[in-house]
PDB file of N, CA and C in Angstrom:
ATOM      1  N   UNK A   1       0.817  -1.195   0.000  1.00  0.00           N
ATOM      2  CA  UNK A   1       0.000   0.000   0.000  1.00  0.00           C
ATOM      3  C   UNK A   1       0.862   1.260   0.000  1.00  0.00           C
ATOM      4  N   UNK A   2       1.780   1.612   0.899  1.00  0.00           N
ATOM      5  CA  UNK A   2       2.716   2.366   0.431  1.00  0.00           C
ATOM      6  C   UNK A   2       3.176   2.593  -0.294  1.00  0.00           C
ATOM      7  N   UNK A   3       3.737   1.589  -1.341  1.00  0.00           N
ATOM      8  CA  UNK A   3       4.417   1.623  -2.579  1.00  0.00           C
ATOM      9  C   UNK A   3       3.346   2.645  -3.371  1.00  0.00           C
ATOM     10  N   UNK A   4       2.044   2.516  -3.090  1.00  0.00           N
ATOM     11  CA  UNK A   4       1.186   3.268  -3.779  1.00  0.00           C
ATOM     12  C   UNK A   4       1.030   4.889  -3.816  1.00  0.00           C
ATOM     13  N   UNK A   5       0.703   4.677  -2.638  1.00  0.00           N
ATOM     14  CA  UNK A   5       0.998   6.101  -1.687  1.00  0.00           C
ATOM     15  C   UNK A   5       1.631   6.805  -1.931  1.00  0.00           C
ATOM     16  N   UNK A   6       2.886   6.842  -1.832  1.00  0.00           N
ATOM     17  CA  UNK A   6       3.993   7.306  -1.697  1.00  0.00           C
ATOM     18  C   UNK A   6       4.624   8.191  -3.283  1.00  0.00           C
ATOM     19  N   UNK A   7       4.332   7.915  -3.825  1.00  0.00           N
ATOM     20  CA  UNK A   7       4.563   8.192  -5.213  1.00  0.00           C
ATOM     21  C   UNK A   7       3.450   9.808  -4.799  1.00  0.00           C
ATOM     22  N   UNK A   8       2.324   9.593  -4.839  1.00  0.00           N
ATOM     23  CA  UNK A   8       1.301  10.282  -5.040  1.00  0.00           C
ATOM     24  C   UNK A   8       1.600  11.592  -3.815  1.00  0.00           C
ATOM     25  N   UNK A   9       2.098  11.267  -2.603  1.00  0.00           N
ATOM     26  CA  UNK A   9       2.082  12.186  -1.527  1.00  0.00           C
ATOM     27  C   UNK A   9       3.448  13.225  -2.234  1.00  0.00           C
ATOM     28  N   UNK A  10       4.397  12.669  -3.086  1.00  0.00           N
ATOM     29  CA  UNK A  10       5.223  13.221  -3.496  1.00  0.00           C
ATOM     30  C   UNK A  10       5.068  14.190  -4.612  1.00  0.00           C
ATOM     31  N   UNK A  11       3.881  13.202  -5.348  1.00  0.00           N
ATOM     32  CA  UNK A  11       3.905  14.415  -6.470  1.00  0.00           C
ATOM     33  C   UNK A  11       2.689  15.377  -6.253  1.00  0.00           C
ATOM     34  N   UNK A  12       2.161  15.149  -4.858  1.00  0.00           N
ATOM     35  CA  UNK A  12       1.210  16.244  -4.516  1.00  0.00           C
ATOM     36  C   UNK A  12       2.403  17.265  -4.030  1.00  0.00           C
ATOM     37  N   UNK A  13       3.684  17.023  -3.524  1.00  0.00           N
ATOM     38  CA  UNK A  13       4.740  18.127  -2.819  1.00  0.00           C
ATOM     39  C   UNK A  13       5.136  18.645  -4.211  1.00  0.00           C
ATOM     40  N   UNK A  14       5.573  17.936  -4.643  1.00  0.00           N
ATOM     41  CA  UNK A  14       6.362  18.922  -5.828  1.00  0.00           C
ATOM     42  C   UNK A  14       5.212  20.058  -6.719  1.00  0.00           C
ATOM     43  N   UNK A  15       4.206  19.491  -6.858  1.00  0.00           N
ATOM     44  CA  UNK A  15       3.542  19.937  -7.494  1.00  0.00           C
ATOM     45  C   UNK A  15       2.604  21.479  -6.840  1.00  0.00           C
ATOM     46  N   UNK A  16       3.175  21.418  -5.477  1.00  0.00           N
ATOM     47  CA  UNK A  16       3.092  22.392  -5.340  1.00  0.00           C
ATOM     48  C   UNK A  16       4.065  23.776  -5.055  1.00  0.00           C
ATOM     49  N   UNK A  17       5.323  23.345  -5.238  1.00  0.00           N
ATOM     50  CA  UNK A  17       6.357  23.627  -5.666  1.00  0.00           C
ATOM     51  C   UNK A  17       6.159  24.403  -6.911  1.00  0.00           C
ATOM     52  N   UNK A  18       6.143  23.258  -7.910  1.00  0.00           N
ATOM     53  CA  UNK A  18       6.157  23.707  -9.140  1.00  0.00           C
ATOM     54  C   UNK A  18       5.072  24.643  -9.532  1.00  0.00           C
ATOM     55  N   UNK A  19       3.888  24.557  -8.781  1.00  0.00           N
ATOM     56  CA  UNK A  19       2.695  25.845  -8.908  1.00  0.00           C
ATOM     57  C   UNK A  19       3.364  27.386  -8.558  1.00  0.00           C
ATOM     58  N   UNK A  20       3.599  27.417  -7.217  1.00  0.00           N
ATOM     59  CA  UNK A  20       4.478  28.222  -6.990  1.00  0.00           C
ATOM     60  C   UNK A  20       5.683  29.190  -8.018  1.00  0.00           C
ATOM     61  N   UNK A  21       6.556  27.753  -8.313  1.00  0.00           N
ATOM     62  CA  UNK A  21       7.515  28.281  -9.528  1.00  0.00           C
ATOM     63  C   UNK A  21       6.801  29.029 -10.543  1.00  0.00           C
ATOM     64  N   UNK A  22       5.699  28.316 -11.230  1.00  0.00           N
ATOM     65  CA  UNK A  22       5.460  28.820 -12.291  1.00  0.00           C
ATOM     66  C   UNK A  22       4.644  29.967 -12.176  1.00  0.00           C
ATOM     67  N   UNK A  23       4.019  30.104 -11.321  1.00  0.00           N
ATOM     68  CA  UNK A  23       2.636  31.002 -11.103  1.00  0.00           C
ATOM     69  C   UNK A  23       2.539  32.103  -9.677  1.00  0.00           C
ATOM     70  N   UNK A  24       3.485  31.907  -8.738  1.00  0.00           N
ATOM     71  CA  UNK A  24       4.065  32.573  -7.505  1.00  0.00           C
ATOM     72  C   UNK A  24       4.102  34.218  -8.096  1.00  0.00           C
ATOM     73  N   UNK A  25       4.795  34.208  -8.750  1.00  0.00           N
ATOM     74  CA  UNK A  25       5.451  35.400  -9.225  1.00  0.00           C
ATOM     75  C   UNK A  25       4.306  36.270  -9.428  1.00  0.00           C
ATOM     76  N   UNK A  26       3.128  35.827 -10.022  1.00  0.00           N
ATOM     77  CA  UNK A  26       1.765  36.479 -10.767  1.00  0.00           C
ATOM     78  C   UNK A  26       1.714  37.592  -9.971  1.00  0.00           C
ATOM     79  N   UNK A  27       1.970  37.612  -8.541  1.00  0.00           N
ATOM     80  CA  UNK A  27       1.409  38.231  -7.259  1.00  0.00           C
ATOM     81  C   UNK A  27       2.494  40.005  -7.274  1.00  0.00           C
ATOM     82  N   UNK A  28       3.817  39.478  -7.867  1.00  0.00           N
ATOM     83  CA  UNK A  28       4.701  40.805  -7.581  1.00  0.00           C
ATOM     84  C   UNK A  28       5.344  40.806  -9.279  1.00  0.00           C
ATOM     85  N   UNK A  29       4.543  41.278  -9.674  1.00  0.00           N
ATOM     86  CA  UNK A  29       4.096  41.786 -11.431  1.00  0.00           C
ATOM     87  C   UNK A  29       5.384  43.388 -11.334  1.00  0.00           C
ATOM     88  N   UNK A  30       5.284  44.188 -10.249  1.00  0.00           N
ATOM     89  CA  UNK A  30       6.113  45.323  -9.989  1.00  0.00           C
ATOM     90  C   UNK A  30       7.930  44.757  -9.839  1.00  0.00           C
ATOM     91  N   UNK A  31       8.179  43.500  -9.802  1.00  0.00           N
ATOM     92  CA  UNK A  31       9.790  42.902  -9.827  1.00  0.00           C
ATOM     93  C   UNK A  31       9.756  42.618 -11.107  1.00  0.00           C
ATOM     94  N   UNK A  32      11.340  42.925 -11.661  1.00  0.00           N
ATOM     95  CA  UNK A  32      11.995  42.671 -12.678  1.00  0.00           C
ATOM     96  C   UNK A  32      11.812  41.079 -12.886  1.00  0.00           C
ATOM     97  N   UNK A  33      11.647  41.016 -14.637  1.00  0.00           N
ATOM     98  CA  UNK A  33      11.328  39.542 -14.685  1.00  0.00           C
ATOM     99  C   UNK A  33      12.957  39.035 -14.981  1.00  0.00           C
ATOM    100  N   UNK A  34      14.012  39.348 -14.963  1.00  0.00           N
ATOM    101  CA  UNK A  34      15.097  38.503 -14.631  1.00  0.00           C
ATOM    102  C   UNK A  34      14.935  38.094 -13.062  1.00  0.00           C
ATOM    103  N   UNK A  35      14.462  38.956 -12.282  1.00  0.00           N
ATOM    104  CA  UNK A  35      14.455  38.161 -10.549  1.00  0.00           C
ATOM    105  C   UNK A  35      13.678  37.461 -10.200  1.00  0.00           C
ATOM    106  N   UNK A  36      11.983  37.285 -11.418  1.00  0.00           N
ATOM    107  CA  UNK A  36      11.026  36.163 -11.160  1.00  0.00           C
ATOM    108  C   UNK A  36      11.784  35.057 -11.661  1.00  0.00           C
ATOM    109  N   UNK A  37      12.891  34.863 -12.734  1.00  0.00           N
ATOM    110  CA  UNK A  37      13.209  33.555 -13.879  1.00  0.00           C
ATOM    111  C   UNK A  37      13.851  32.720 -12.474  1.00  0.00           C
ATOM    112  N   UNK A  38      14.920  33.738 -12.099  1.00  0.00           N
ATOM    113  CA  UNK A  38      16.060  33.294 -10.882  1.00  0.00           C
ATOM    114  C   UNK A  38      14.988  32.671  -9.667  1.00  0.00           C
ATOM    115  N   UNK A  39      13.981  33.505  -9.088  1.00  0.00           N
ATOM    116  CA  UNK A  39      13.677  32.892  -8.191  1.00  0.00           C
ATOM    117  C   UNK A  39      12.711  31.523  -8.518  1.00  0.00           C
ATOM    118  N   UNK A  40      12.071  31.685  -9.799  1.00  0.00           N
ATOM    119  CA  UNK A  40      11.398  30.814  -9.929  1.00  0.00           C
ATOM    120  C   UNK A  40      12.375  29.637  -9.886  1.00  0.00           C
ATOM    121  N   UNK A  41      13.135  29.356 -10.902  1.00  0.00           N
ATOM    122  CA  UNK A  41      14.402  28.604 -11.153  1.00  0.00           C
ATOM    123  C   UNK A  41      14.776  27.747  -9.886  1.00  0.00           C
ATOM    124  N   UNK A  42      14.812  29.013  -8.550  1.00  0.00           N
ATOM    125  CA  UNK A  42      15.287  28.012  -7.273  1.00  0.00           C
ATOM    126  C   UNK A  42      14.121  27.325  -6.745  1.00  0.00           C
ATOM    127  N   UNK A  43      13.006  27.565  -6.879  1.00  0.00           N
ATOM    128  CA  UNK A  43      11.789  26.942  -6.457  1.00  0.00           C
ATOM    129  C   UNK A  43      11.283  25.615  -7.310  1.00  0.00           C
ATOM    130  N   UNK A  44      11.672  25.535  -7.966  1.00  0.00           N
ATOM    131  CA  UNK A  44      11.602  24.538  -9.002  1.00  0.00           C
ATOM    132  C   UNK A  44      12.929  23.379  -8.968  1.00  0.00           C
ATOM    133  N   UNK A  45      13.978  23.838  -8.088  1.00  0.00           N
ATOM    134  CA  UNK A  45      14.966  22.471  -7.662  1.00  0.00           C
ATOM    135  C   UNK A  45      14.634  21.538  -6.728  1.00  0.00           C
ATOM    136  N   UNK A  46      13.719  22.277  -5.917  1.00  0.00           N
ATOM    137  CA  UNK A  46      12.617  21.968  -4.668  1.00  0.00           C
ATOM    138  C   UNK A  46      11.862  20.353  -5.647  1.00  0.00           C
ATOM    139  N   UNK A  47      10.727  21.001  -6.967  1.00  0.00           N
ATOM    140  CA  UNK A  47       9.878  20.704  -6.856  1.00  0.00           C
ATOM    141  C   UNK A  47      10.615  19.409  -7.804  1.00  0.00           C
ATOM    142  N   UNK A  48      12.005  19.442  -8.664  1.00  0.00           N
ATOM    143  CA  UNK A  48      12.590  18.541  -9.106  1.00  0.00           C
ATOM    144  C   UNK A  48      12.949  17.162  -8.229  1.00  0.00           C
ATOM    145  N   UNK A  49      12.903  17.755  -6.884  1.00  0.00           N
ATOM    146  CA  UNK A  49      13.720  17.016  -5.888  1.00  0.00           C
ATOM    147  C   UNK A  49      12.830  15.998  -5.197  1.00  0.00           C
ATOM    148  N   UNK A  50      11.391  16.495  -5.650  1.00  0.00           N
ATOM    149  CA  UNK A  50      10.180  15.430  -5.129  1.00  0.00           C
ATOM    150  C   UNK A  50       9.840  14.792  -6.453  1.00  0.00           C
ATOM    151  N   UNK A  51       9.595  15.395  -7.357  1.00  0.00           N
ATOM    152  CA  UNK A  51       9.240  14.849  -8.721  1.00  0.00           C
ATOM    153  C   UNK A  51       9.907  13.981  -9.676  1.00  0.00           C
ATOM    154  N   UNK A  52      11.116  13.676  -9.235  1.00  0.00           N
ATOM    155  CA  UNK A  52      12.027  12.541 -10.302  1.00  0.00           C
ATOM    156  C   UNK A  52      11.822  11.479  -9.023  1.00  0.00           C
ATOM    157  N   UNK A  53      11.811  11.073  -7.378  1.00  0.00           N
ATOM    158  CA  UNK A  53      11.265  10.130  -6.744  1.00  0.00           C
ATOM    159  C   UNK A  53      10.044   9.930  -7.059  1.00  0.00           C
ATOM    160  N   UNK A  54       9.508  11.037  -7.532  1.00  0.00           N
ATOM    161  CA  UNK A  54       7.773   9.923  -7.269  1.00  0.00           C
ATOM    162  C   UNK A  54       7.798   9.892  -9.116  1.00  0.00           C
ATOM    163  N   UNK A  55       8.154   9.748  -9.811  1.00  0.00           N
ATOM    164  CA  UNK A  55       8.052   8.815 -11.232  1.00  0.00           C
ATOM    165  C   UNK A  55       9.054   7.677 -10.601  1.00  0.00           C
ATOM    166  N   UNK A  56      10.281   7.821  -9.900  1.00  0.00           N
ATOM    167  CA  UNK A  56      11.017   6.539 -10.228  1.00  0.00           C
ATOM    168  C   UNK A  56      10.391   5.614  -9.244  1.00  0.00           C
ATOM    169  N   UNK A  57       9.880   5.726  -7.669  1.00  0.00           N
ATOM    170  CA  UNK A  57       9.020   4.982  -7.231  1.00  0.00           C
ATOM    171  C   UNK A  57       7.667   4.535  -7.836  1.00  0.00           C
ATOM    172  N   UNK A  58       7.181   5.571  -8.481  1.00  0.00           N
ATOM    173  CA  UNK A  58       5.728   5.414  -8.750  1.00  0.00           C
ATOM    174  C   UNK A  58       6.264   4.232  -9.755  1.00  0.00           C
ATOM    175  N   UNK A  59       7.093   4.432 -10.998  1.00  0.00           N
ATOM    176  CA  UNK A  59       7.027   3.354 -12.196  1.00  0.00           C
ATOM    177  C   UNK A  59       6.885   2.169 -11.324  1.00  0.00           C
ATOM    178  N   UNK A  60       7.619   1.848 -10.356  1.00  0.00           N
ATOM    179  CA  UNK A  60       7.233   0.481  -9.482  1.00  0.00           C
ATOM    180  C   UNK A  60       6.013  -0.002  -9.563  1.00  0.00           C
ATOM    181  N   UNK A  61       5.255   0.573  -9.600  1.00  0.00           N
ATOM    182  CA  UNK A  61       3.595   0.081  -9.596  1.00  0.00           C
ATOM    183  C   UNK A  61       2.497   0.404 -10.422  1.00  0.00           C
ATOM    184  N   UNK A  62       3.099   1.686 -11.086  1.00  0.00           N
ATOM    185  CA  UNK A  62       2.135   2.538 -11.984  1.00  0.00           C
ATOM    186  C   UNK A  62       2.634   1.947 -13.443  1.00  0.00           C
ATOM    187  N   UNK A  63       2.132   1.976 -14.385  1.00  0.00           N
ATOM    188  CA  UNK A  63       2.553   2.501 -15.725  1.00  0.00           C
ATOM    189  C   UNK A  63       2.699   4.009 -16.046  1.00  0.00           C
ATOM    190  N   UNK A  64       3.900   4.546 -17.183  1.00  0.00           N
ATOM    191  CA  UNK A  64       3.758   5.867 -17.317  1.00  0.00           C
ATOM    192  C   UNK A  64       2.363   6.101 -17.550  1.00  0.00           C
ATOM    193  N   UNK A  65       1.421   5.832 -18.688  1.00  0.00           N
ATOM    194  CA  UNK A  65       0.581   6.304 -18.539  1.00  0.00           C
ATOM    195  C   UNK A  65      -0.275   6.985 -17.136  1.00  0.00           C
ATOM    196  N   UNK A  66      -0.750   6.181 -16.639  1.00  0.00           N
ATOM    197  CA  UNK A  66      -0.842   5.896 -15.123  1.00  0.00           C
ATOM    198  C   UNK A  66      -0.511   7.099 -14.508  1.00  0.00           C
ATOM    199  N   UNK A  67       1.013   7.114 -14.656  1.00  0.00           N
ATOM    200  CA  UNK A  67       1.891   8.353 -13.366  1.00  0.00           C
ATOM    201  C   UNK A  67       1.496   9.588 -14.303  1.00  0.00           C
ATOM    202  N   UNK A  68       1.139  10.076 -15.356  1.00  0.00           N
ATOM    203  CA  UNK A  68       0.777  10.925 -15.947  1.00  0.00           C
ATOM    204  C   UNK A  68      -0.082  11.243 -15.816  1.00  0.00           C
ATOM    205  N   UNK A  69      -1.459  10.551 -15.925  1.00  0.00           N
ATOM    206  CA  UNK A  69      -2.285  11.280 -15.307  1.00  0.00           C
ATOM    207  C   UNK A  69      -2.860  11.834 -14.519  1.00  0.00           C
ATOM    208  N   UNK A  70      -1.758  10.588 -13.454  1.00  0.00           N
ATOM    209  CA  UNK A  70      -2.253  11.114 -11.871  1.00  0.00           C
ATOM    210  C   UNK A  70      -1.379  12.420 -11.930  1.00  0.00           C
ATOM    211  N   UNK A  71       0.216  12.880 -12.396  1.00  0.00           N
ATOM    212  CA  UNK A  71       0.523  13.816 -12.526  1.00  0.00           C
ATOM    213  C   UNK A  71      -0.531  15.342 -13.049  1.00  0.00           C
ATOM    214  N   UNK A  72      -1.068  14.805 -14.020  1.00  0.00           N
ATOM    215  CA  UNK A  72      -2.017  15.792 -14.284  1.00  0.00           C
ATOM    216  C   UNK A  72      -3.214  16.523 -13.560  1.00  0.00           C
ATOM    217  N   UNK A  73      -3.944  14.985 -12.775  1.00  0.00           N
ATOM    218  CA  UNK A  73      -4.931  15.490 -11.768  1.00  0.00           C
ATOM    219  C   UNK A  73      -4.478  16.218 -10.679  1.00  0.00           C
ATOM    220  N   UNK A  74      -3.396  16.193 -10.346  1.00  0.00           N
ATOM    221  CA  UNK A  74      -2.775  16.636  -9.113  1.00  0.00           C
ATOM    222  C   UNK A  74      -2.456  17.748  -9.454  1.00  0.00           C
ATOM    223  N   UNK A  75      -2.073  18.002 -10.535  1.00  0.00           N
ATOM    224  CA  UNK A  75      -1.526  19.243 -11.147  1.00  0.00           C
ATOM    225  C   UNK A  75      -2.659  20.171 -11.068  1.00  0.00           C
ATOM    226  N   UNK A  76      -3.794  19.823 -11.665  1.00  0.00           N
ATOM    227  CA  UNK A  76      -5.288  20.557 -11.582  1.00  0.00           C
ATOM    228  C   UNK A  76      -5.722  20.917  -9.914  1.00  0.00           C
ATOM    229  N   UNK A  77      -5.739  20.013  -9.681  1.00  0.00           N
ATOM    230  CA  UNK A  77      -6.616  20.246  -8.022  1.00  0.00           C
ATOM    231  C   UNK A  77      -5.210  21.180  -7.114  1.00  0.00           C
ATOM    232  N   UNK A  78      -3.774  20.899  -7.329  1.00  0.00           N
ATOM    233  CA  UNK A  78      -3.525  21.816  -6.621  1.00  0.00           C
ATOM    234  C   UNK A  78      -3.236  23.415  -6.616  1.00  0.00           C
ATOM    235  N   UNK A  79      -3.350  23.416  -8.418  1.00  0.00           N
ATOM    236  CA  UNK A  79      -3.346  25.145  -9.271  1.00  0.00           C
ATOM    237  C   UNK A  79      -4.864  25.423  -8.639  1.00  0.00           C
ATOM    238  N   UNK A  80      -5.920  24.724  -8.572  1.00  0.00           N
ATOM    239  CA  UNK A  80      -7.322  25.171  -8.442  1.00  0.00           C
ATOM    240  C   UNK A  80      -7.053  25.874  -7.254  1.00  0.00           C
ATOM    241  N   UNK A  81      -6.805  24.926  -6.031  1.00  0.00           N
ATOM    242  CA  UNK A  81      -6.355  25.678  -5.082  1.00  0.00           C
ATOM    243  C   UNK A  81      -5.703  26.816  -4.428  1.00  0.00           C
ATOM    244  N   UNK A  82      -4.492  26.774  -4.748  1.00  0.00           N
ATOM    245  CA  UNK A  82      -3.371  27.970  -5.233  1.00  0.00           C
ATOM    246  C   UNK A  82      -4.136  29.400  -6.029  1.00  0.00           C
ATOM    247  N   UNK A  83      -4.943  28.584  -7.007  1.00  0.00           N
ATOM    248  CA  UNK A  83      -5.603  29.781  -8.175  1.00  0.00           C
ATOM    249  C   UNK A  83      -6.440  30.400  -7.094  1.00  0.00           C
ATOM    250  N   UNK A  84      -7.337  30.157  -6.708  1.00  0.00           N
ATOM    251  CA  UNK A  84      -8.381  30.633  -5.959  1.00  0.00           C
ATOM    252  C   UNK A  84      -7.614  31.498  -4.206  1.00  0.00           C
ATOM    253  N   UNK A  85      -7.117  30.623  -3.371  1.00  0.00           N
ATOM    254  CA  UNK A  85      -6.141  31.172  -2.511  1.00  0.00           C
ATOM    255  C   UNK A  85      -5.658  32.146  -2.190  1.00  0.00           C
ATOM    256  N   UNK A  86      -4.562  31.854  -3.492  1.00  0.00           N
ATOM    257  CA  UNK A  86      -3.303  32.399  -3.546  1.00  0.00           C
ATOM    258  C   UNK A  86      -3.597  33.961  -4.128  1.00  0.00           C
ATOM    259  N   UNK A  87      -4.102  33.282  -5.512  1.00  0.00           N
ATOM    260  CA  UNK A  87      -4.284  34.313  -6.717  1.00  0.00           C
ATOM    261  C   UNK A  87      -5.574  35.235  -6.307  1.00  0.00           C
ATOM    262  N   UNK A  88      -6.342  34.379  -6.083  1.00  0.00           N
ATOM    263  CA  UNK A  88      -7.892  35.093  -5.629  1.00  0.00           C
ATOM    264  C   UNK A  88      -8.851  34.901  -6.959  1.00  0.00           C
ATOM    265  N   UNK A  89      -8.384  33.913  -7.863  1.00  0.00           N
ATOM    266  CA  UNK A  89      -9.442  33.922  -9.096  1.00  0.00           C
ATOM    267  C   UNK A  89     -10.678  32.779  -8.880  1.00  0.00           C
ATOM    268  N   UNK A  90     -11.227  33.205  -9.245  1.00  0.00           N
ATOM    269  CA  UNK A  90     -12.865  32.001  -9.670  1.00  0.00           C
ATOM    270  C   UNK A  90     -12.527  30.954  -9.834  1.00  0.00           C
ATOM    271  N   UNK A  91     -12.645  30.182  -9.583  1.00  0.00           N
ATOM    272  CA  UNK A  91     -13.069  28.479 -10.614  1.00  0.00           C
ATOM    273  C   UNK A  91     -14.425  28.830 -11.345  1.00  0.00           C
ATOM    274  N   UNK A  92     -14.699  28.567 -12.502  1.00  0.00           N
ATOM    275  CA  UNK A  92     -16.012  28.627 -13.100  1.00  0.00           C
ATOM    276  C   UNK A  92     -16.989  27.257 -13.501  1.00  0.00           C
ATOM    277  N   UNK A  93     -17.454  27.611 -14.073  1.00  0.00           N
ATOM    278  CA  UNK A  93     -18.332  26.661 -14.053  1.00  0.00           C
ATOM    279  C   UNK A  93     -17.448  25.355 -15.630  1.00  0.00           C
ATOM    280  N   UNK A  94     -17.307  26.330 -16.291  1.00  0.00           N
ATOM    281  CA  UNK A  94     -16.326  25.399 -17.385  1.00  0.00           C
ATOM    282  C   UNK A  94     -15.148  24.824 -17.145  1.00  0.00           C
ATOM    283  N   UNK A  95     -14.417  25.382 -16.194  1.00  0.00           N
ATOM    284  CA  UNK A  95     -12.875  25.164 -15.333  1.00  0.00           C
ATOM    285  C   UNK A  95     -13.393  23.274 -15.000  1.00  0.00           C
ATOM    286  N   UNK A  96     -14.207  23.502 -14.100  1.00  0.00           N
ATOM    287  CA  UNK A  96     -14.860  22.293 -13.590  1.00  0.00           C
ATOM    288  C   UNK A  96     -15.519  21.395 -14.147  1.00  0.00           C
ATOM    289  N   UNK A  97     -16.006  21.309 -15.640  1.00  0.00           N
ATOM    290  CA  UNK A  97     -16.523  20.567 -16.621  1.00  0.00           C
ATOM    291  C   UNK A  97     -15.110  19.849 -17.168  1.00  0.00           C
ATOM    292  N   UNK A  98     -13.916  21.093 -17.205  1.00  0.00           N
ATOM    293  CA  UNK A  98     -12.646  20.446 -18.161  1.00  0.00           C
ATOM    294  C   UNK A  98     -11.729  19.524 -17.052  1.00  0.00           C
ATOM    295  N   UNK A  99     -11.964  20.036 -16.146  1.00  0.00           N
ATOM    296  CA  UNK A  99     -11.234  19.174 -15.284  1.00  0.00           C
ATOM    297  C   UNK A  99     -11.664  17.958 -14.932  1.00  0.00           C
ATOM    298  N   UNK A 100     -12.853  17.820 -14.820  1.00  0.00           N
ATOM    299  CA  UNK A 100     -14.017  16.557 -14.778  1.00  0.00           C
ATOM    300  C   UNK A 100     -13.572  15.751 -15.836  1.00  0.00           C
ATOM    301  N   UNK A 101     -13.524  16.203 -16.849  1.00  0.00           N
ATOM    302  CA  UNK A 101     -13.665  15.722 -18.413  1.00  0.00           C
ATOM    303  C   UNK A 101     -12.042  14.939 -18.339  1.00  0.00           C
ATOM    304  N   UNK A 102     -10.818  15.400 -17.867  1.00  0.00           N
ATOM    305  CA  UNK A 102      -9.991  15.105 -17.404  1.00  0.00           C
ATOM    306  C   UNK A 102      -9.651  13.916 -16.462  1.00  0.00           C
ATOM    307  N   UNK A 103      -9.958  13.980 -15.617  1.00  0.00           N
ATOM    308  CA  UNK A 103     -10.582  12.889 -14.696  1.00  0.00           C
ATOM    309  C   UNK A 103     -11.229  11.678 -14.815  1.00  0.00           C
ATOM    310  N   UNK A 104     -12.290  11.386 -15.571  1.00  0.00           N
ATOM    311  CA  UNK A 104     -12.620  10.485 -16.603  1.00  0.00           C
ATOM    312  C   UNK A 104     -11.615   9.674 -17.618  1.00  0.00           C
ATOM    313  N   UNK A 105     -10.663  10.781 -18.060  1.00  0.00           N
ATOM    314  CA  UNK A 105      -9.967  10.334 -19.347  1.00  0.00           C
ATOM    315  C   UNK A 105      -8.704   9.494 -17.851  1.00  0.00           C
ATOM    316  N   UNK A 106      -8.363  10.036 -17.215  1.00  0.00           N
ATOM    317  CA  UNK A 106      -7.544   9.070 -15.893  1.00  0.00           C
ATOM    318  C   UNK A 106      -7.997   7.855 -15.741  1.00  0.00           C
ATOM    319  N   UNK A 107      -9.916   7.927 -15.010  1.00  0.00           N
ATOM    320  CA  UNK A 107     -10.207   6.501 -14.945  1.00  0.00           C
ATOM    321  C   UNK A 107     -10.150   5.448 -16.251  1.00  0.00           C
ATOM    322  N   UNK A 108      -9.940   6.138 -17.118  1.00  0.00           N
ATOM    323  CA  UNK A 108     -10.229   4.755 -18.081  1.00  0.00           C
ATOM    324  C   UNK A 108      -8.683   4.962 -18.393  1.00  0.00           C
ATOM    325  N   UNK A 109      -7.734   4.932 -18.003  1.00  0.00           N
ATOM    326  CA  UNK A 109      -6.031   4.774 -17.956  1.00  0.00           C
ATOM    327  C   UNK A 109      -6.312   3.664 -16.996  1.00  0.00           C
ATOM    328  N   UNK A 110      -6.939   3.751 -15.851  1.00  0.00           N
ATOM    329  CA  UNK A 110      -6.778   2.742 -15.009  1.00  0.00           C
ATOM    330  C   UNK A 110      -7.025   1.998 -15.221  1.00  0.00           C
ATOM    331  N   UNK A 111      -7.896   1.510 -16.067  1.00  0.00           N
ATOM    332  CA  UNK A 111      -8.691   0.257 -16.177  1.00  0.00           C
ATOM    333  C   UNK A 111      -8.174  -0.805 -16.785  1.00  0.00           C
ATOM    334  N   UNK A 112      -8.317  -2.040 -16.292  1.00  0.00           N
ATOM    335  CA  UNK A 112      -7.597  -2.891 -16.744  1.00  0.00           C
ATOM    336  C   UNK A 112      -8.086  -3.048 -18.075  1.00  0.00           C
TER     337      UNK A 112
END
């Protein structure tokens, strides 16, 4: 069961890392974008440092397919979060149809 786990608790860390990296910056628009690239850059060794363990554990049990999409869902639910939070934007009503629609296309990855 761990073996399972574990992959997933990781790429929920990095992935919020990597939200951060990519999307952190949105907030201080008034800093030079050579000091967003740099800082993003260091925030993103972070999110490297969880994200190459949880593909090389996850392949243990997952197929790439598999670790991809769960990469993807995770990717969604924790920008949603962050987006709304962090950023202060909406989720809408279509945000949540595509992400759904997403989600679906995961379960049938799983399926035997």
């Amino acid at each position: 069961m761990w073996n399972h786990l574990l992959p997933i608790a990781l790429l929920v860390g990095s992935n919020v890392f990597m939200t951060f990296a990519w999307y952190g910056h949105l907030r201080f628009t008034d800093r030079p974008l050579w000091l967003v690239v740099i800082a993003s850059w260091g925030i993103a060794f972070f999110e490297y440092c969880l994200q190459v363990p949880a593909n090389r554990l996850g392949y243990t049990v997952y197929n790439p397919a598999q670790l991809k999409a769960m990469q993807e869902i995770i990717t969604l639910l924790v920008f949603s979060v962050f987006s709304v939070l962090y950023l202060g934007s909406a989720i809408r009503w279509n945000h949540v149809v595509g992400f759904a629609l997403l989600v679906a296309a995961a379960f049938f990855l799983f399926r035997d």
